[in-house]
C-alpha atoms as a PDB file:
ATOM      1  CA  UNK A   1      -6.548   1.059  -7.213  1.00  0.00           C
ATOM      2  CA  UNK A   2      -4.399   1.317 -10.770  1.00  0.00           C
ATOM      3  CA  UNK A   3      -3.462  -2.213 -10.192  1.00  0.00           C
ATOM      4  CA  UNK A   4      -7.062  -3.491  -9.996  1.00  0.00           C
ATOM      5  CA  UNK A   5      -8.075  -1.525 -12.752  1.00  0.00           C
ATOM      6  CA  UNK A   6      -5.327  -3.034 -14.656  1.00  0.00           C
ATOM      7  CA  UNK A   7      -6.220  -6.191 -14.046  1.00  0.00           C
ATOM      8  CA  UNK A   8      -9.463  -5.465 -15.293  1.00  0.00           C
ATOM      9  CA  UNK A   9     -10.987  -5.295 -12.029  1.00  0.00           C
ATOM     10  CA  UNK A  10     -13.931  -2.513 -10.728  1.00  0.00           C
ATOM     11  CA  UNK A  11     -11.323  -0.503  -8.995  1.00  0.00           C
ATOM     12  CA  UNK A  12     -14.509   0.783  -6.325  1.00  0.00           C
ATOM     13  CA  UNK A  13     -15.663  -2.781  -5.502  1.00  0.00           C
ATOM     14  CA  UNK A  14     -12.040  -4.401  -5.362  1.00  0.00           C
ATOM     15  CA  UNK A  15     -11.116  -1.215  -2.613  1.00  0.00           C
ATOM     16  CA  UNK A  16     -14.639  -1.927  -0.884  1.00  0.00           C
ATOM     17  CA  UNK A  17     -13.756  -6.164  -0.546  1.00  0.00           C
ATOM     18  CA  UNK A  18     -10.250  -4.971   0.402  1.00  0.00           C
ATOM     19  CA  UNK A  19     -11.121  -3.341   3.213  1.00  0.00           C
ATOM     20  CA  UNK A  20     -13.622  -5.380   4.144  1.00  0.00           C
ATOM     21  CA  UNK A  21     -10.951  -8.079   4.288  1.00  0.00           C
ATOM     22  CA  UNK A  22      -8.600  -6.405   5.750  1.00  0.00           C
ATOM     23  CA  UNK A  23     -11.153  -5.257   8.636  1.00  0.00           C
ATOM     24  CA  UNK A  24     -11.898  -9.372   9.217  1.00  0.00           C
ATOM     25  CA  UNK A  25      -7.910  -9.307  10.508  1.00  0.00           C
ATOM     26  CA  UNK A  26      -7.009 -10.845   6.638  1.00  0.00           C
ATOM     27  CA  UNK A  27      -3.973  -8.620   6.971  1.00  0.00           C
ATOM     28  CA  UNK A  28      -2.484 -10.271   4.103  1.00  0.00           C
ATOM     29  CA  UNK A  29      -5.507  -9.539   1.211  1.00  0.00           C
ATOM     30  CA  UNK A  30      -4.397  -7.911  -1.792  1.00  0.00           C
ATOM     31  CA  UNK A  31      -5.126  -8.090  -5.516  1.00  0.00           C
ATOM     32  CA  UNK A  32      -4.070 -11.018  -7.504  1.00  0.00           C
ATOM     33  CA  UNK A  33      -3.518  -9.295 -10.996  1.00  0.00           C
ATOM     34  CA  UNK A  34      -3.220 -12.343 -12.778  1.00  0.00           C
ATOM     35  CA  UNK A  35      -5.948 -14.007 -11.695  1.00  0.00           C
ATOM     36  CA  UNK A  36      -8.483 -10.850 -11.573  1.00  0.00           C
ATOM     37  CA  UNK A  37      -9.495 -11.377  -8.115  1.00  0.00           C
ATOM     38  CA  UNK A  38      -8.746 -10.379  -4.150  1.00  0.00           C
ATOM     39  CA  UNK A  39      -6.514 -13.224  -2.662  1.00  0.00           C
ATOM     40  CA  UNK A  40      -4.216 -13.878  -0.157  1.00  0.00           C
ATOM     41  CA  UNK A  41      -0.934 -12.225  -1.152  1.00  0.00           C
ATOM     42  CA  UNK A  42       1.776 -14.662   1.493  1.00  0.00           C
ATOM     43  CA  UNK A  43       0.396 -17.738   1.036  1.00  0.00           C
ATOM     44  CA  UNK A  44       1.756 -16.627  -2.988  1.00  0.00           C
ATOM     45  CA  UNK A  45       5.053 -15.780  -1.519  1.00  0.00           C
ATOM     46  CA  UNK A  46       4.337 -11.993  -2.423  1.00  0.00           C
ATOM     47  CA  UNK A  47       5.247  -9.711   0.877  1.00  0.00           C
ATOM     48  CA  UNK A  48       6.767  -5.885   0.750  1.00  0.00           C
ATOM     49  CA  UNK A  49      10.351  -6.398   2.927  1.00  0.00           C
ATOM     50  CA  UNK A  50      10.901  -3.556   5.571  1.00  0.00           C
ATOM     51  CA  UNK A  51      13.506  -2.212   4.404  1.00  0.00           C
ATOM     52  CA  UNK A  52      10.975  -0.721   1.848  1.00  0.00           C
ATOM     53  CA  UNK A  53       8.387   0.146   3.529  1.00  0.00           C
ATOM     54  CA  UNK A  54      11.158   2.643   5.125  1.00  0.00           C
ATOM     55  CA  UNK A  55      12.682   3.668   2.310  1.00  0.00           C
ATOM     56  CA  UNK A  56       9.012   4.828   0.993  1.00  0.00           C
ATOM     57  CA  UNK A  57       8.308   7.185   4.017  1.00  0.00           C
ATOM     58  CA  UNK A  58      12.371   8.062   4.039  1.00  0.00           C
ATOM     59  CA  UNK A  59      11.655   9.818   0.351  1.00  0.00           C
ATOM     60  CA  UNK A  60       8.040  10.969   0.991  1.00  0.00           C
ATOM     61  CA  UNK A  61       9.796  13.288   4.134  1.00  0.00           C
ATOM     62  CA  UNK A  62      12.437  14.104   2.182  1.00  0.00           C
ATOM     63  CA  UNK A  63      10.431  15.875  -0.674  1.00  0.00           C
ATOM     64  CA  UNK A  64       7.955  17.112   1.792  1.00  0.00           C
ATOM     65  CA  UNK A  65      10.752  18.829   3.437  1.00  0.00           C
ATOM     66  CA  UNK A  66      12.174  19.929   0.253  1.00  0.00           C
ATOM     67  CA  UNK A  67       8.493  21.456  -0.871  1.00  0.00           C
ATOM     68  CA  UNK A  68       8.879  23.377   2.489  1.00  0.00           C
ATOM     69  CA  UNK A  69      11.942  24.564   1.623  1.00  0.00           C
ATOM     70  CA  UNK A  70      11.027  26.228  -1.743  1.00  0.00           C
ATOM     71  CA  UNK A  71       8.049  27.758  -0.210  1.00  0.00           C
ATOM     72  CA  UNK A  72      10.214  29.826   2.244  1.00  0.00           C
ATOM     73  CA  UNK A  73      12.883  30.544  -0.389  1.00  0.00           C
ATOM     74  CA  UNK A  74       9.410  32.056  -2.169  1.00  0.00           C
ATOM     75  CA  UNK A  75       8.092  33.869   0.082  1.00  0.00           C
ATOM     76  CA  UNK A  76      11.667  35.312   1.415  1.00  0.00           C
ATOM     77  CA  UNK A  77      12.296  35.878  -2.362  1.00  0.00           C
ATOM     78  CA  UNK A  78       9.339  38.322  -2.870  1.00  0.00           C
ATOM     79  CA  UNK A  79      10.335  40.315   0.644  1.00  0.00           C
ATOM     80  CA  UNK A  80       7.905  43.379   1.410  1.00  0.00           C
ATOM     81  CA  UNK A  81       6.513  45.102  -1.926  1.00  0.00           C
ATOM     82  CA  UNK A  82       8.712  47.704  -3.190  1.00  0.00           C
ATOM     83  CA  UNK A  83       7.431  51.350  -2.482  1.00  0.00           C
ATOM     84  CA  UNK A  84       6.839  54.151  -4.899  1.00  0.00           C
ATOM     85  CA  UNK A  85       9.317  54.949  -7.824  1.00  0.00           C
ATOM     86  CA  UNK A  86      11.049  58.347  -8.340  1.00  0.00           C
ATOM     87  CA  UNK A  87      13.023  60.872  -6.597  1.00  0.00           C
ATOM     88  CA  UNK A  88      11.580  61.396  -2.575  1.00  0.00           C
ATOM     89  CA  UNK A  89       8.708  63.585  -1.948  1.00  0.00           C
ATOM     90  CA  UNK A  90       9.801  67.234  -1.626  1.00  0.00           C
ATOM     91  CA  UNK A  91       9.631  69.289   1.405  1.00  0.00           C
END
């Protein structure tokens, strides 16, 4: 909603009409920054091409998996806490 607020927009209303929209079957509703206002994004020529749409989710697993990946090397890292310190009990 940064773009709507940008635009000088309510960012609460324009999600709210949005939706609304986009619950109608207006699949192609989106926020016309220049002109303050919810409008039909193809009929401007504006789509998002495929190919980035997978290159989004492609980079969101990726650093998901790396997250993942740190938190093991954590809690490997830190093992079982260390016992006692000094010579072994006597006897």
């Amino acid at each position: 909603m940064t773009i709507a607020e940008n635009a000088g927009m309510d960012p609460i209303d324009t999600m709210v009409s949005l939706r609304s929209q986009q619950s109608q079957g207006h699949k192609w509703t989106g926020i016309d920054a220049k002109k303050g206002k919810i409008a039909d994004m193809f009929s401007q020529d504006i789509v998002e091409p495929l190919i980035v749409k997978e290159q989004i989710i492609k980079s969101a697993t990726e650093a998901a998996c790396m997250i993942l990946r740190i938190d093991d090397v954590i809690a490997i890292s830190g093992g079982s806490p260390p016992g006692p310190s000094g010579p072994p009990p006597m006897g």
